[in-house]
Protein backbone atom coordinates (compact mmCIF):
# COMPACT_ATOMS: atom_id res chain seq x y z
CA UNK A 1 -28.62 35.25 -14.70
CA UNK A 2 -24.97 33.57 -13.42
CA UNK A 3 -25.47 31.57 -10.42
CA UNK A 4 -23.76 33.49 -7.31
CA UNK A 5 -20.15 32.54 -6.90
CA UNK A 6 -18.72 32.43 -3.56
CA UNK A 7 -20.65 28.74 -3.01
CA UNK A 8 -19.39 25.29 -3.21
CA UNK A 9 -15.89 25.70 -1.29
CA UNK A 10 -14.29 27.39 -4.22
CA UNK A 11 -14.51 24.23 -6.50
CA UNK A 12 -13.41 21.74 -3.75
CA UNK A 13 -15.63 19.20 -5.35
CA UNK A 14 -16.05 20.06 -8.70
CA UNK A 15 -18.71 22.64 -7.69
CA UNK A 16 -19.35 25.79 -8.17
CA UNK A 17 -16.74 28.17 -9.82
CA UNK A 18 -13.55 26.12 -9.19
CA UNK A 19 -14.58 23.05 -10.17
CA UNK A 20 -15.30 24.65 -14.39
CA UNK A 21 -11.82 24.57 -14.78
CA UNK A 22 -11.38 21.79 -15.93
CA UNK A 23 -12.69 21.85 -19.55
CA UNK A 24 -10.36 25.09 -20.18
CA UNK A 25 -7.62 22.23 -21.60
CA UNK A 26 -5.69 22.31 -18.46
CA UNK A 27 -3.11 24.82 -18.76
CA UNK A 28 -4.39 28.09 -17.58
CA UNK A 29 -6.47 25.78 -14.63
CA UNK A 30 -3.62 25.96 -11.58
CA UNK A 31 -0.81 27.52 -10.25
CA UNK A 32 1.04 24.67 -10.38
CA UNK A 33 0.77 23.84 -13.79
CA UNK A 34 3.28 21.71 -15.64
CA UNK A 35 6.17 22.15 -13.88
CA UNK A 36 8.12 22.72 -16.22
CA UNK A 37 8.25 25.65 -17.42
CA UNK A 38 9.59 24.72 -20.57
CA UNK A 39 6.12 24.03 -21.38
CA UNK A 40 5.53 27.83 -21.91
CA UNK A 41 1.70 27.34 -21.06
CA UNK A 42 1.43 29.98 -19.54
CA UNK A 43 2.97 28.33 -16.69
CA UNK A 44 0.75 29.51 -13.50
CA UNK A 45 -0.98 32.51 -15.27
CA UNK A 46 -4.38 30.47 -13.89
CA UNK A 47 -3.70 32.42 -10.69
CA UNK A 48 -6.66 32.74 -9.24
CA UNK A 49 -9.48 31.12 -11.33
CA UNK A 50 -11.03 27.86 -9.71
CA UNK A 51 -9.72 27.64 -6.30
CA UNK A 52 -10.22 31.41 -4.48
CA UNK A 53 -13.71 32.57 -6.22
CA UNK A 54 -15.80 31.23 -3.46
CA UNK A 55 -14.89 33.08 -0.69
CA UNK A 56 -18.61 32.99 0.94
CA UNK A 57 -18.36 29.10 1.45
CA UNK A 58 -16.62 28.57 4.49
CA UNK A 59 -16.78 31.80 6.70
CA UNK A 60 -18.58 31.83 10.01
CA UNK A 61 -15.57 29.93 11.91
CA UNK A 62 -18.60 28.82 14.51
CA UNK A 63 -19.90 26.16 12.26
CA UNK A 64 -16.00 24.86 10.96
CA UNK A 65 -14.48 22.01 13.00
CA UNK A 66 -10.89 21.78 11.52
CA UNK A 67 -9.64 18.16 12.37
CA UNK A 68 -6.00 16.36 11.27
CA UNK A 69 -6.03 14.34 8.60
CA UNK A 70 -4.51 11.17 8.48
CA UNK A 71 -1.13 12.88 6.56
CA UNK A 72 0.56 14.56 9.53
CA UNK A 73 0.72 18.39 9.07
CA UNK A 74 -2.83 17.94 6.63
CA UNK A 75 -6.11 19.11 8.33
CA UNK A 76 -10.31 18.30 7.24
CA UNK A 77 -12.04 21.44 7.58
CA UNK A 78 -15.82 19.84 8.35
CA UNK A 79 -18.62 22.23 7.91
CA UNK A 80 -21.19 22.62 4.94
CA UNK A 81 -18.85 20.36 2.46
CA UNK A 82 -15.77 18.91 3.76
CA UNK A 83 -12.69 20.96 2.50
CA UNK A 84 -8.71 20.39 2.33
CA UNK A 85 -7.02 22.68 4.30
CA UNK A 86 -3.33 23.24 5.52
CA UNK A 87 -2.36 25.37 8.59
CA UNK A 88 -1.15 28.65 7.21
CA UNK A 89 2.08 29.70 7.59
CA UNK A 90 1.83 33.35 6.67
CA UNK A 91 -1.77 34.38 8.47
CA UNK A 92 -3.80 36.89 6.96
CA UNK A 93 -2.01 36.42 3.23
CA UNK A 94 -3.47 34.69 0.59
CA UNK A 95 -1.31 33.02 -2.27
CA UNK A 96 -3.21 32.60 -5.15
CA UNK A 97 -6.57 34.13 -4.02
CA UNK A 98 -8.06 30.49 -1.89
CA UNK A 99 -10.28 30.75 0.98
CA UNK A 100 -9.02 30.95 4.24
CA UNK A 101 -10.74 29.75 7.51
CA UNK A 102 -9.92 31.36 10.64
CA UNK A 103 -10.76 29.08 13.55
CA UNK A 104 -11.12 29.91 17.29
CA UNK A 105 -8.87 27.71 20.32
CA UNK A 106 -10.82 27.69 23.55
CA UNK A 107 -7.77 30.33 24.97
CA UNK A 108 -9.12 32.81 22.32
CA UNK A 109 -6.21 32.46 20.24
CA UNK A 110 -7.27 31.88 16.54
CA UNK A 111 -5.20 29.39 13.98
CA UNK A 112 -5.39 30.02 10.31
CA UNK A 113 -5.95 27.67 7.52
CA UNK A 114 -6.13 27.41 3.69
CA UNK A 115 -8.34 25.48 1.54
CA UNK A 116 -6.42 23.03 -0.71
CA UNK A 117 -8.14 23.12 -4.01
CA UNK A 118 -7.54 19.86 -5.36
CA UNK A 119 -8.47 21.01 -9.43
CA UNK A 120 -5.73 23.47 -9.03
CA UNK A 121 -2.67 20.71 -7.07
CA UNK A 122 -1.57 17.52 -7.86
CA UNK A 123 -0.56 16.80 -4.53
CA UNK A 124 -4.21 17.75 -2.66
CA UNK A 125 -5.73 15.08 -5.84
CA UNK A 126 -3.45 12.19 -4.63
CA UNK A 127 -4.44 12.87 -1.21
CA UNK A 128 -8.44 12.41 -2.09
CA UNK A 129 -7.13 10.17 -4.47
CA UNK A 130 -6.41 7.76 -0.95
CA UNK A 131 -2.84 7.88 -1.58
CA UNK A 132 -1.16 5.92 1.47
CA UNK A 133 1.74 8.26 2.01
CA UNK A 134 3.08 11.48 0.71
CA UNK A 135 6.29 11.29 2.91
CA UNK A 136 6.14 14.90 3.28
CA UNK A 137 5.62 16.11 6.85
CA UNK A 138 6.23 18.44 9.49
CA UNK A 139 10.30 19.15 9.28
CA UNK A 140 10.67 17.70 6.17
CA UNK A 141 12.91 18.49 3.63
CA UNK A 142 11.47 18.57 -0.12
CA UNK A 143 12.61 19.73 -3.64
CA UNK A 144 9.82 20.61 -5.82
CA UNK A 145 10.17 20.03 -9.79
CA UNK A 146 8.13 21.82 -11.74
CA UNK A 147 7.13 24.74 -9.14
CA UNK A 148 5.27 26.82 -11.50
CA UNK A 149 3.88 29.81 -9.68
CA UNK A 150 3.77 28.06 -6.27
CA UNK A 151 0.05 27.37 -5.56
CA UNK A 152 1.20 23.83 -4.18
CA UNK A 153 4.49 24.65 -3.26
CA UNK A 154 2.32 26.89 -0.47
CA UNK A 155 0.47 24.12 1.02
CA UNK A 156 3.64 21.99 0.99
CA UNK A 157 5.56 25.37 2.76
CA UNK A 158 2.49 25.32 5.20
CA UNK A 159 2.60 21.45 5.84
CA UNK A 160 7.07 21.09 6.15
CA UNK A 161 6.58 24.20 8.45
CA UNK A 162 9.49 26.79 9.94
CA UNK A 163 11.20 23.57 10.44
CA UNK A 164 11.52 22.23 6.79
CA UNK A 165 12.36 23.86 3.41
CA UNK A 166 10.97 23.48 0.02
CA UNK A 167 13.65 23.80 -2.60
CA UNK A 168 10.90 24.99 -5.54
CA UNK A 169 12.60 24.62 -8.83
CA UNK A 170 10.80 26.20 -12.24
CA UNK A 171 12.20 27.16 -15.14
CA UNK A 172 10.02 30.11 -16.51
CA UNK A 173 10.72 33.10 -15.72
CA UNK A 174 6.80 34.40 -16.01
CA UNK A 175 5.78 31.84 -13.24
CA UNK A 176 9.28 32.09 -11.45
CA UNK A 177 8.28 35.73 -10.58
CA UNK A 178 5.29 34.68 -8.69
CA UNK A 179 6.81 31.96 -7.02
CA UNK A 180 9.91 34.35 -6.07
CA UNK A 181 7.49 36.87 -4.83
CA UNK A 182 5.33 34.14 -2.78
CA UNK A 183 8.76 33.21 -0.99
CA UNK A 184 10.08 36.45 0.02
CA UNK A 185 6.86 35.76 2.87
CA UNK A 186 7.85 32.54 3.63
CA UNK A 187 11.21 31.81 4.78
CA UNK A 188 10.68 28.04 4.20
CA UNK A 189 10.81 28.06 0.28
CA UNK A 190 13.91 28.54 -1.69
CA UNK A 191 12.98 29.62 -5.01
CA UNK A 192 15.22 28.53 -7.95
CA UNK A 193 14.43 29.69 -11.58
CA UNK A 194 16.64 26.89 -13.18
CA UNK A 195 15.67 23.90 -15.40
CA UNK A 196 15.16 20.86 -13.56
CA UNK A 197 17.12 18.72 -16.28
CA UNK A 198 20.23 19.96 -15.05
CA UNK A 199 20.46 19.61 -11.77
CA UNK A 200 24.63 20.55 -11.65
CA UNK A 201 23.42 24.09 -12.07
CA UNK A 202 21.63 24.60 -8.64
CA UNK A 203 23.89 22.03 -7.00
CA UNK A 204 25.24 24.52 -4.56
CA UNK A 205 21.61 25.50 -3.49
CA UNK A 206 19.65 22.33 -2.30
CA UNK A 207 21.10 20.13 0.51
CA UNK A 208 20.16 16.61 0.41
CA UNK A 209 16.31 16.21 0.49
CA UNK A 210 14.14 13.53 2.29
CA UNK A 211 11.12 14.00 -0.46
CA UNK A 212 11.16 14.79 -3.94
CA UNK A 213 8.26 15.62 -5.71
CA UNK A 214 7.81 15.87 -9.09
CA UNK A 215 5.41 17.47 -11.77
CA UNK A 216 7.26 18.42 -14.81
CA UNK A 217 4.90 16.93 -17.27
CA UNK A 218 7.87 16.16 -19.85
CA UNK A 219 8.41 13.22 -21.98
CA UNK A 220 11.56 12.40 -20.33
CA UNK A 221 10.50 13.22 -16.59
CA UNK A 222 10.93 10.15 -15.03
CA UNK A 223 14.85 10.77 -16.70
CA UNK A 224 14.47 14.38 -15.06
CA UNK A 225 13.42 12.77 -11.51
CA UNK A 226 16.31 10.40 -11.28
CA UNK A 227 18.93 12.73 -12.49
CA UNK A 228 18.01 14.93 -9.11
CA UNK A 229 17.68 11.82 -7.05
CA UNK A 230 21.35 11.14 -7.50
CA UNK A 231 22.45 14.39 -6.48
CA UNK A 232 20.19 15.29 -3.75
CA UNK A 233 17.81 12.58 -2.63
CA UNK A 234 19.29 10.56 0.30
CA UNK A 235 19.11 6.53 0.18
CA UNK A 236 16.08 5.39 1.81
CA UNK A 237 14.54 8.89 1.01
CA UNK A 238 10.72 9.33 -1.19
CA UNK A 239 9.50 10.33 -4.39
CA UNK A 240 6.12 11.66 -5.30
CA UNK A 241 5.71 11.78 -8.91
CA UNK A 242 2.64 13.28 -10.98
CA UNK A 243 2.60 11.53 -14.45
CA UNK A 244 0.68 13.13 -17.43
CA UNK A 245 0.09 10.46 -20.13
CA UNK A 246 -0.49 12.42 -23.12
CA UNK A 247 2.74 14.45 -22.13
CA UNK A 248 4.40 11.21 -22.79
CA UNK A 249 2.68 9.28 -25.42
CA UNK A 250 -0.46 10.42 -26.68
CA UNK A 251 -1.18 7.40 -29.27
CA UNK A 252 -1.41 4.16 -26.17
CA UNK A 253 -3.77 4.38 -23.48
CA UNK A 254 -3.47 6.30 -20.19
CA UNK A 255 -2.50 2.78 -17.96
CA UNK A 256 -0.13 1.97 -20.44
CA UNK A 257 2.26 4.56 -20.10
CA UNK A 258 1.86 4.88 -16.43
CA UNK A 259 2.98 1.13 -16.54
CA UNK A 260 5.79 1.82 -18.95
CA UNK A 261 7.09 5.00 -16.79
CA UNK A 262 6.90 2.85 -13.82
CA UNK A 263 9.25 0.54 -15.40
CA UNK A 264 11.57 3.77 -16.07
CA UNK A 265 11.41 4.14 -12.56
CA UNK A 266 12.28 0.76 -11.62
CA UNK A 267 15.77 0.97 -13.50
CA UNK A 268 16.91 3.90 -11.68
CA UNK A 269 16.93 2.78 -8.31
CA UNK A 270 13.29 3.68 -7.32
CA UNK A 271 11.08 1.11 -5.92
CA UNK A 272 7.23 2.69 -6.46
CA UNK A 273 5.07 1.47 -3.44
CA UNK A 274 1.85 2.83 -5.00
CA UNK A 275 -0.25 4.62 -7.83
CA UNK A 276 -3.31 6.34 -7.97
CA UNK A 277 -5.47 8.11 -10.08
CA UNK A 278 -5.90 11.43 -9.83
CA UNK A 279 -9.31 11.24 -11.09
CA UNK A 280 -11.95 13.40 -11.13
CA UNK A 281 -9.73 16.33 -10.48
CA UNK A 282 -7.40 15.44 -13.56
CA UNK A 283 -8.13 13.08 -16.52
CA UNK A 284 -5.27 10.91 -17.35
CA UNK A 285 -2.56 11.41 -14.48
CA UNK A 286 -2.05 9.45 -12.29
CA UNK A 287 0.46 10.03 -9.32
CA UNK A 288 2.69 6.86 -8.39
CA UNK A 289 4.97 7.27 -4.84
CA UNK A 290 7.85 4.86 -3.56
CA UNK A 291 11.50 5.12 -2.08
CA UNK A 292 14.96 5.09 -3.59
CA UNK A 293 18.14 3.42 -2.71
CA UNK A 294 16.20 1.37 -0.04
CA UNK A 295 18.24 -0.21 2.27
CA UNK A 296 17.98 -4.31 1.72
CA UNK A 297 16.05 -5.87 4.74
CA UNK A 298 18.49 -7.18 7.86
CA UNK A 299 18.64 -10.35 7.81
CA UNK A 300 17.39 -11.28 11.76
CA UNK A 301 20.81 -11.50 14.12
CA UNK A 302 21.54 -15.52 14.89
């Protein structure tokens, strides 16, 4: 007899349903999948397997204190297990079939959130990961590489809010439908179905950006990252980069390449601040973050 789905938070930690998707060899596991799009893996065709299957978990808003998490715009939903959750944008409309937790103010009025299935997004692994800044907050201003079918690009949509945009660029056309469909309900994301290697084609789309993140899983992506830099990231702006390491050398070990793409980084005007693993949600990524262009310090006025 299958155990009962519905438990575990939808695979928040590796439990129940969510959590198995990890041995399926990655691609079908998450909307956000490789970015790129010129991976044809079936881009975000994973819709709705690990993260939405428990929908028992977290209902029963009595027992669910939502508090902020230490990244502004990024709330803890505390009840039975802890949960990721971001404030939703669109209430009552689910993205790629994830829990949602309706929770009560003492007027009456009710606030919606969305659990953040870190096995299906990069960006909610780096954040249990203890990653010390994602730069991307409340108003912010963020082009997405390697959108896929927009199961991150949501949470980032929910955290920038009706005051930021997410420029969310993917080159399939399979997951470029969802992700075109998922923006037409929220006016914060600007799809573009466009490859992220040339950036001169969807110039006249993106203003200048304080946050780039990137998860194209290519060999050249740290090439891919600073091409887009120099036409829309502004000096002193942030990158948030996922880093695959078989995608880039399978034959040397995982902390060598992230070394070696580091070094990439390094020559194209990006200064990384930090790395860290995205362990036990992924095996061998890792997600580094730092600025670009930074301004050098003052020197004190004599």
């Amino acid at each position: 007899m299958r155990p009962p789905r519905g438990r575990g938070g939808g695979g928040f930690r590796g439990r129940g349903d969510g959590g198995r998707g990890r041995g399926r060899g990655g691609g079908g596991r998450g909307g956000d999948r490789g970015g790129s799009a010129m991976k044809s893996r079936g881009g975000g065709r994973g819709g709705g397997r690990g993260g939405g299957r428990g929908r028992g978990g977290m209902k029963g808003g009595s027992k669910v204190i939502v508090e902020p998490h230490r990244h502004e715009g990024v709330f803890v939903a505390k009840g039975k297990e802890d949960a990721l959750v971001t404030k939703n944008m669109v209430p009552g409309e689910a993205v790629y079939n994830e829990k949602r937790i309706a929770v009560q103010n003492e007027d009456g009025t009710k606030i919606e959130y969305r659990v953040w299935n870190p096995f299906r997004s990069k960006l909610a692994a780096a954040i249990l990961g203890g990653v010390d800044n994602i730069w991307i907050k409340p108003g912010a201003k963020v082009l997405y590489l390697g959108a896929a079918s927009g199961t991150t690009v949501s949470h980032v949509s929910d955290v920038v809010g009706p005051t930021g945009v997410v420029y969310a660029v993917e080159f399939s056309h399979r997951s470029g439908r969802d992700l075109v469909n998922m923006a037409k309900k929220r006016t914060n994301v600007i799809p573009i179905i466009e490859d992220a290697r040339h950036p001169a084609k969807y110039r006249m789309l993106v203003g200048m950006v304080d946050v780039i993140f990137s998860d194209v899983a290519q060999p050249d992506q740290a090439r891919i990252l600073a091409l887009n830099a120099s036409y829309f990231l502004k000096a002193g702006g942030h990158f948030v980069i996922s880093i695959k390491a078989n995608c880039i050398d399978s034959t040397v070990p995982a902390e060598a390449v992230f070394q070696s793409e580091v070094k990439k980084l390094q020559q194209e005007q990006f200064k990384p601040f930090e790395q860290v693993t995205l362990e036990p949600f992924e095996r061998d990524h890792a997600c580094v973050v730092g600025g670009y262009r930074m301004p050098k310090k003052q020197k004190a006025a004599t």
